[in-house]
N, C-alpha and C. Protein backbone atom coordinates (compact mmCIF):
# COMPACT_ATOMS: atom_id res chain seq x y z
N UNK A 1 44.72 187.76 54.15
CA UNK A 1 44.96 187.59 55.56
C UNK A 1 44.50 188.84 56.28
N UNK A 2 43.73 188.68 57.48
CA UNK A 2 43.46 189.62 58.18
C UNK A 2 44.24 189.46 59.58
N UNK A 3 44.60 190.19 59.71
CA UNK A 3 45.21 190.22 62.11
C UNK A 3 44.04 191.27 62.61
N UNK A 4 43.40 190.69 63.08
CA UNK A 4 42.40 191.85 64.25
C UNK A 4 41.82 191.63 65.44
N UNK A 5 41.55 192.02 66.20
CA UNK A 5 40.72 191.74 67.70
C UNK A 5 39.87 191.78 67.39
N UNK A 6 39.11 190.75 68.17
CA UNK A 6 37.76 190.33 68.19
C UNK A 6 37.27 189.24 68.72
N UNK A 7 36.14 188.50 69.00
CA UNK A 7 35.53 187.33 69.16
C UNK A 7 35.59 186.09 68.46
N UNK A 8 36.37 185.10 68.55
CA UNK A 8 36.20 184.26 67.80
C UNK A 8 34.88 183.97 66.85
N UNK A 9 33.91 183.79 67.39
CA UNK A 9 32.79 184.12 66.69
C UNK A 9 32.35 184.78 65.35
N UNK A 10 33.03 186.51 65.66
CA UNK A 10 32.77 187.38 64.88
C UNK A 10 34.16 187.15 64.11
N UNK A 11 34.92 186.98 64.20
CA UNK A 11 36.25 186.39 63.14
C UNK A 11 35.93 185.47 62.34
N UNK A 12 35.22 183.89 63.10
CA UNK A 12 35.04 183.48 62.33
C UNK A 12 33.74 183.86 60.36
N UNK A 13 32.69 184.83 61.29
CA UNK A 13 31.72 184.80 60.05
C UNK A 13 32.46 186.09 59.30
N UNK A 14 33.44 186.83 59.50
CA UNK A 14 34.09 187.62 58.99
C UNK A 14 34.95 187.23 57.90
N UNK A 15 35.79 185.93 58.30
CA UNK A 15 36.48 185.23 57.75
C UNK A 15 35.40 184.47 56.32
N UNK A 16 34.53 184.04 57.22
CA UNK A 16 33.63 182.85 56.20
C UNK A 16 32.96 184.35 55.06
N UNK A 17 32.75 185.12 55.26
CA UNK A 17 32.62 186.12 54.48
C UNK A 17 33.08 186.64 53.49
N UNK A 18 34.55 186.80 54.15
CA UNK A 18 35.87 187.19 53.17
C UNK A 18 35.76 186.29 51.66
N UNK A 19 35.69 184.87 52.26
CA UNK A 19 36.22 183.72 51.48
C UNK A 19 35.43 183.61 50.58
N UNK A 20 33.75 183.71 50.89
CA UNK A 20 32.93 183.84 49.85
C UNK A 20 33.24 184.68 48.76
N UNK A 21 33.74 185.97 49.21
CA UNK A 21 33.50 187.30 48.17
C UNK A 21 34.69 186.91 47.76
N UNK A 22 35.88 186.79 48.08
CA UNK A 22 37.16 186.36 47.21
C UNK A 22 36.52 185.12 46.43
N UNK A 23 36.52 183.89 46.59
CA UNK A 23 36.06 182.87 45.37
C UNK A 23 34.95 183.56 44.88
N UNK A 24 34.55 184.40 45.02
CA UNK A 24 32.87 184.79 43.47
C UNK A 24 33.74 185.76 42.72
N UNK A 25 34.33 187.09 43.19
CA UNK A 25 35.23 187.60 42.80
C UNK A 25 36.41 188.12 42.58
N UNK A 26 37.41 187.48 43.13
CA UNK A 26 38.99 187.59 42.96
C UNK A 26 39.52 186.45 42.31
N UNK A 27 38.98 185.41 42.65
CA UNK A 27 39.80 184.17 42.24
C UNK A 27 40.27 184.11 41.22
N UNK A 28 40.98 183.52 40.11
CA UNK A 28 41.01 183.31 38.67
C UNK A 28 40.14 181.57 38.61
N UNK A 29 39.97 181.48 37.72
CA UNK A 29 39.29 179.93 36.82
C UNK A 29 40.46 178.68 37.25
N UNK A 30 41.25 178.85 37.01
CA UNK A 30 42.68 178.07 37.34
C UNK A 30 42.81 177.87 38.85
N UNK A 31 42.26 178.84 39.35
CA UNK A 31 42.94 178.62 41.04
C UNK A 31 41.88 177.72 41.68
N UNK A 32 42.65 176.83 42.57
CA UNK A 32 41.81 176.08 43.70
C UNK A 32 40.67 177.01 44.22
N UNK A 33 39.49 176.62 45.04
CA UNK A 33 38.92 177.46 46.27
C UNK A 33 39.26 177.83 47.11
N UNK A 34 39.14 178.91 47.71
CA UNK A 34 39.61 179.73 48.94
C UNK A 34 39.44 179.19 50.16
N UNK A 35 40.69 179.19 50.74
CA UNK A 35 40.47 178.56 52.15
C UNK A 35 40.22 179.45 53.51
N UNK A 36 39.47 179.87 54.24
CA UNK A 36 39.84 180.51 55.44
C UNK A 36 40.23 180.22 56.48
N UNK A 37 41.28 180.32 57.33
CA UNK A 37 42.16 179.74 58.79
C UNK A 37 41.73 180.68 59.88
N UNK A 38 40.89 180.45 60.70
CA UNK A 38 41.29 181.38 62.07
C UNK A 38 41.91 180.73 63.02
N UNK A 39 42.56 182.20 63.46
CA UNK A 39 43.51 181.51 64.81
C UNK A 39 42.93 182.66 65.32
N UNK A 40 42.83 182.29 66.65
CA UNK A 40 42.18 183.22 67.83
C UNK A 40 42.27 182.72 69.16
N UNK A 41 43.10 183.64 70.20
CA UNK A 41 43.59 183.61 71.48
C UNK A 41 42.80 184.56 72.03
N UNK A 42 42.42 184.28 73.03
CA UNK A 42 42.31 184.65 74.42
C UNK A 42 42.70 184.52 75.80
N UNK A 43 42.04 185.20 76.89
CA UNK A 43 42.75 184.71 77.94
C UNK A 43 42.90 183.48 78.15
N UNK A 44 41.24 183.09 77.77
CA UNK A 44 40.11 181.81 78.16
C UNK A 44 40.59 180.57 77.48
N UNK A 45 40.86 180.96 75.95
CA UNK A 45 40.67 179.74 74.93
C UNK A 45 41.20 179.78 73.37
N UNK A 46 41.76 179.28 72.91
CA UNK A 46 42.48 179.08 71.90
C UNK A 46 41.23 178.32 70.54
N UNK A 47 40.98 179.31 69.92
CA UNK A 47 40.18 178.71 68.52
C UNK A 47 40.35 178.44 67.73
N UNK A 48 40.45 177.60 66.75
CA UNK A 48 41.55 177.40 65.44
C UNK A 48 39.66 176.92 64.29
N UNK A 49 39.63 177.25 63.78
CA UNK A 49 38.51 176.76 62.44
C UNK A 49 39.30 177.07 61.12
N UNK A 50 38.24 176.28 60.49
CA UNK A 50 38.75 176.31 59.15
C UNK A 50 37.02 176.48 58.24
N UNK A 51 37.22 177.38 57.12
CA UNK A 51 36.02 177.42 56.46
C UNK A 51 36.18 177.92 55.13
N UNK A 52 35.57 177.43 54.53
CA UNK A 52 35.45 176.91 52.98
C UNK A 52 34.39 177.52 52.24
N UNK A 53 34.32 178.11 50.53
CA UNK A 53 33.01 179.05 50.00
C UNK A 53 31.99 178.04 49.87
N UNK A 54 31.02 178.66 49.84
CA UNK A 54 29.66 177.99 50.15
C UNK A 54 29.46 176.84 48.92
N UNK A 55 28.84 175.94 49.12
CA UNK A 55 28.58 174.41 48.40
C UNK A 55 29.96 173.73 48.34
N UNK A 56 31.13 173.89 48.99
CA UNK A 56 32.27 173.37 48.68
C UNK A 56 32.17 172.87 50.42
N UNK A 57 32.77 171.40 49.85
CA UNK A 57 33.21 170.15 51.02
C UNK A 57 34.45 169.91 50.79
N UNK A 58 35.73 169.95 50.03
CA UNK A 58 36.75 169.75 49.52
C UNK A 58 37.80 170.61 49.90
N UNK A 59 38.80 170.49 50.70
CA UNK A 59 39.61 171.28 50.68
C UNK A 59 40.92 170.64 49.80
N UNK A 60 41.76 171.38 48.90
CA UNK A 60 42.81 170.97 48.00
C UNK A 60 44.05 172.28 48.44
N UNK A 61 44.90 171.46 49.05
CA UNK A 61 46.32 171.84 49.82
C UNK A 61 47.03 172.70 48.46
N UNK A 62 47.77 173.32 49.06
CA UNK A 62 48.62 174.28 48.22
C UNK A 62 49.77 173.15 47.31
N UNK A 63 50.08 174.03 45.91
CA UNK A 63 51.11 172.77 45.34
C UNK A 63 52.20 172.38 46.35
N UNK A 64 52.48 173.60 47.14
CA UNK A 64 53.96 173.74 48.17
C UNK A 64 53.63 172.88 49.29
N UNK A 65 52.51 172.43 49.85
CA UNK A 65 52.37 171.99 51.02
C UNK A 65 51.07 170.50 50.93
N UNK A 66 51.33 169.23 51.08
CA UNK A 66 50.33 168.75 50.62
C UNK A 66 49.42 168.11 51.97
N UNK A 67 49.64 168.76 53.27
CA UNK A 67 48.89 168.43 54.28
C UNK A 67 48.78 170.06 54.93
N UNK A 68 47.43 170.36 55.51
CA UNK A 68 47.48 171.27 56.54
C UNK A 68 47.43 170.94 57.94
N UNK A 69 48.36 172.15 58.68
CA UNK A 69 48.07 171.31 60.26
C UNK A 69 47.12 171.35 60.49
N UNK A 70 46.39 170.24 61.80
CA UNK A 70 45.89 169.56 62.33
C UNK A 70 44.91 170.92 62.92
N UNK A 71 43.65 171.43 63.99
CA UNK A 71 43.38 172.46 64.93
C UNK A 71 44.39 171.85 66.06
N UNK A 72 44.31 170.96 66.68
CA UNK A 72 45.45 170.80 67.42
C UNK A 72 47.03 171.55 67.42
N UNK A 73 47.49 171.34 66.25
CA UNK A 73 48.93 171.76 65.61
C UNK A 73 48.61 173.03 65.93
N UNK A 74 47.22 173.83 65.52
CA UNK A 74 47.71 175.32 65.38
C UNK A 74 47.33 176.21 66.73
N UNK A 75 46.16 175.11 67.37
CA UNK A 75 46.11 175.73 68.40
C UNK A 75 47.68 175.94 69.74
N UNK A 76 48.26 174.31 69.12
CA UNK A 76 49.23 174.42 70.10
C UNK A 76 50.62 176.20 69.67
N UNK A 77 50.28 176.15 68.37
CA UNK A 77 51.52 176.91 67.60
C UNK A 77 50.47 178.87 68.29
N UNK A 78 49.69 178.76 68.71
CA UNK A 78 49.20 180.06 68.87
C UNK A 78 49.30 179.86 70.69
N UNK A 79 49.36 179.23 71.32
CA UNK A 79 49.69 178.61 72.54
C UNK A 79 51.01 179.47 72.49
N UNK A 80 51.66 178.83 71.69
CA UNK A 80 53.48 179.10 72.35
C UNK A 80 53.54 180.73 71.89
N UNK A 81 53.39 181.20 71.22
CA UNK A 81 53.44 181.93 70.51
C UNK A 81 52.87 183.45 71.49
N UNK A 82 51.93 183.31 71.97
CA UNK A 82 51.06 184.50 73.36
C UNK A 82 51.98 183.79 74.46
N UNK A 83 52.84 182.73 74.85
CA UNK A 83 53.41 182.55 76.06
C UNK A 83 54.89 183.52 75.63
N UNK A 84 55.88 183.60 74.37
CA UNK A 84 56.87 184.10 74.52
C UNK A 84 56.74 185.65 74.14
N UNK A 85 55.99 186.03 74.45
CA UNK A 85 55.52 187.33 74.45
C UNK A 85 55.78 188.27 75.92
């Protein structure tokens, strides 16, 4: 997990970056593929993506959780979240 300022943009290929170099080298053999989540607020606009290591179309949910929220769900949950601030 990263928290940082920045551009959605540049978060996101930061993120899609991360995820690569963790699945080539951190992962173990046993573990699912790496998922990456951005959440990113601004004044303007609320970004939520999701991105996955390269040749992979499949995302496989944690044993603990067998749906992820929606971009909707998280954009709304980063919504409330910069309002009670």
């Amino acid at each position: 997990m990263s928290i940082r300022t920045s551009r959605p943009k540049n978060s996101l290929i930061f993120v899609h970056y991360s995820v690569n170099y963790y699945d080539r080298e951190v992962r173990l053999e046993d573990e699912n593929k790496t998922i990456g989540i951005v959440l990113c607020k601004d004044k303007s606009e609320s970004v939520v993506e999701f991105t996955l290591p390269e040749n992979n179309e499949q995302i496989f949910a944690s044993k603990y959780q067998t749906v992820l929220p929606s971009k909707e769900e998280l954009k709304l949950l980063i919504n409330e979240n910069k309002s009670q601030r």
